[in-house]
C-alpha atoms as a PDB file:
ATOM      1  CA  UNK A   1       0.000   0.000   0.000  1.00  0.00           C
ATOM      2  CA  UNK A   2       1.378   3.178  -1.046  1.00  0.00           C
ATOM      3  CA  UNK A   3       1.102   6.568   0.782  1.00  0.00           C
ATOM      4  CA  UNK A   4      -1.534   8.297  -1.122  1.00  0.00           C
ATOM      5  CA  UNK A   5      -3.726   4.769  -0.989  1.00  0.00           C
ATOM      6  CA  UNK A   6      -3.168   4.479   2.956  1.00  0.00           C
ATOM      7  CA  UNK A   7      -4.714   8.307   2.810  1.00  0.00           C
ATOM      8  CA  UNK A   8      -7.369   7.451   0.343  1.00  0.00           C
ATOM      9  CA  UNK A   9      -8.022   4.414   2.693  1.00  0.00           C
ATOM     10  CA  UNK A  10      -8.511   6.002   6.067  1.00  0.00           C
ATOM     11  CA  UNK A  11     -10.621   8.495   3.968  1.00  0.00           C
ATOM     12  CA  UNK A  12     -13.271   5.550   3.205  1.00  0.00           C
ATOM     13  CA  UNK A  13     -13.396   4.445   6.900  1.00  0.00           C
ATOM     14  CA  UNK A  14     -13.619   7.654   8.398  1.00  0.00           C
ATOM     15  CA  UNK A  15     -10.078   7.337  10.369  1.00  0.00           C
ATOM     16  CA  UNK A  16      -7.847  10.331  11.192  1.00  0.00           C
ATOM     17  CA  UNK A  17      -4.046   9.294  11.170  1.00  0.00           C
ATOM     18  CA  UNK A  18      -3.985   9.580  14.520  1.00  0.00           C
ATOM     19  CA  UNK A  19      -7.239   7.536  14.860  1.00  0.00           C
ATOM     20  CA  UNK A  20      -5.711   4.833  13.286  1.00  0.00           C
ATOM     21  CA  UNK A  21      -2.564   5.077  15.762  1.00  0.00           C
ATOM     22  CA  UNK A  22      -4.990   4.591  18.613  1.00  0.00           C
ATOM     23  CA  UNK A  23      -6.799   1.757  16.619  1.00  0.00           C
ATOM     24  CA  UNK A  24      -3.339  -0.354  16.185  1.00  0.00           C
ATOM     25  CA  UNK A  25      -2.546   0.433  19.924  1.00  0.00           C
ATOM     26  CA  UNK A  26      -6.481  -1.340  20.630  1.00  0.00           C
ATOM     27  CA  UNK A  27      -5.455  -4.241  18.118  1.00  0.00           C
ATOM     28  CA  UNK A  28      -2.650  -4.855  20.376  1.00  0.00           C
ATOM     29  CA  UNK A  29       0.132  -3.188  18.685  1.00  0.00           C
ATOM     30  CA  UNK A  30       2.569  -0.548  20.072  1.00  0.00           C
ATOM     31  CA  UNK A  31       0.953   2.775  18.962  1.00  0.00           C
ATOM     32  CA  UNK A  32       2.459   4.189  16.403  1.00  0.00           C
ATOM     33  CA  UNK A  33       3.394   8.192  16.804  1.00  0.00           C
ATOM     34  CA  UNK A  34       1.344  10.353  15.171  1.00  0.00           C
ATOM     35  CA  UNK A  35       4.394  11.873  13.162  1.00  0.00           C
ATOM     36  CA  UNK A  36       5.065   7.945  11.959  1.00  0.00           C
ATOM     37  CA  UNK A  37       1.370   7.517  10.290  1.00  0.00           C
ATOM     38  CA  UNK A  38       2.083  11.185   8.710  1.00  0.00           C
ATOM     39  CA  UNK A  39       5.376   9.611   7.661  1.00  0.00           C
ATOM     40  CA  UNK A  40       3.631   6.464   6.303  1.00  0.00           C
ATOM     41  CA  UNK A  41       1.098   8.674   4.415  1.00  0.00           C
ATOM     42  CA  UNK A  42       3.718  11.213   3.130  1.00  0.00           C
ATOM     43  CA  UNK A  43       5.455   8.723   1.520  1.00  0.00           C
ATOM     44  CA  UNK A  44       8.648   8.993   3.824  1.00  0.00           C
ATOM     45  CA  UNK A  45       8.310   5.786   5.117  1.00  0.00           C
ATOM     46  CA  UNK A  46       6.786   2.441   3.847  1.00  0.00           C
ATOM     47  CA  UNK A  47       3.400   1.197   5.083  1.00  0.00           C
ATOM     48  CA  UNK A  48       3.583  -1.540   6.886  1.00  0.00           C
ATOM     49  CA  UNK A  49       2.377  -5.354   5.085  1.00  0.00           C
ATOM     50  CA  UNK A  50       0.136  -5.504   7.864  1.00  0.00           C
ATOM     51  CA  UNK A  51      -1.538  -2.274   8.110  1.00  0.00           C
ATOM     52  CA  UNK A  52      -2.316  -2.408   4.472  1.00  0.00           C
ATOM     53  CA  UNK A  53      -3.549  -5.780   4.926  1.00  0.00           C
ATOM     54  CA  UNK A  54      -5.596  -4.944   7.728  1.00  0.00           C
ATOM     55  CA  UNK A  55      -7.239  -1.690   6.760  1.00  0.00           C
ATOM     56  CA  UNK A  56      -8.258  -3.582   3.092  1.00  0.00           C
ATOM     57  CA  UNK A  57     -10.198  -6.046   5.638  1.00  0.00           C
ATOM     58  CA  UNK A  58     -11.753  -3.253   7.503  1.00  0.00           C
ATOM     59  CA  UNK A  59     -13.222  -2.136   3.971  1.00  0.00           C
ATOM     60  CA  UNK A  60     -14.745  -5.425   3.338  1.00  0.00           C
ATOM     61  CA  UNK A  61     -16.599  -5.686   6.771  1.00  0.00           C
ATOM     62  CA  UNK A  62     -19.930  -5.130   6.828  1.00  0.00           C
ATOM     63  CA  UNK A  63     -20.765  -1.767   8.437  1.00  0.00           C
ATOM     64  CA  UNK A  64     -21.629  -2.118  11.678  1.00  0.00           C
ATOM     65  CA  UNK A  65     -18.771  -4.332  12.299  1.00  0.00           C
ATOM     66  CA  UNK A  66     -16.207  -2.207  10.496  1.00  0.00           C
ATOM     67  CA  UNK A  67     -17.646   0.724  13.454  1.00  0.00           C
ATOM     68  CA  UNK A  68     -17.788  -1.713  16.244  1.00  0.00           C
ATOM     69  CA  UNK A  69     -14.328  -2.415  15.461  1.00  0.00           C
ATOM     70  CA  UNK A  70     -13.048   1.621  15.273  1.00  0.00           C
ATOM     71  CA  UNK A  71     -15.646   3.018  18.338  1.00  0.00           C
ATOM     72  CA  UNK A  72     -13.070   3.229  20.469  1.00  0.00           C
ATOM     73  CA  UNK A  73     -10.400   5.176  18.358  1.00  0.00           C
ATOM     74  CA  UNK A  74     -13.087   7.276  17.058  1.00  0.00           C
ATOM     75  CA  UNK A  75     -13.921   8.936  20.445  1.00  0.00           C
ATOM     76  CA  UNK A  76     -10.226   9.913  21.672  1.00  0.00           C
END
């Protein structure tokens, strides 16, 4: 996943780079810094395999999973 697709990406599920920091810390990664997801997004740095892989899964949930899943990273 390139950087303008991870930003067309958290576009389509409503995620702010920082929202999606707090949603990998949930997931039971080590939360990213904010400045590392603008990194990822600028194209400075490579997306990880696995947050590409995972945000193309959150796409294909159905709805009400995809914001059961996200609740909690949308609110902070």
């Amino acid at each position: 996943m390139t950087g303008d697709e991870l930003a067309e990406s958290l576009l389509r599920l409503g995620l702010s780079q920082a929202a999606l920091a707090r949603l990998l810390d949930d997931l039971g990664e080590r939360q990213p810094a904010p400045t590392t997801v603008w990194r990822w997004v600028d194209g400075r740095s490579r997306v990880p395999v696995g947050v590409g892989a995972l945000l193309r899964l959150m796409e294909q949930l159905p709805e009400d999973m995809r914001l059961q899943l996200i609740r909690k990273a949308l609110r902070a």
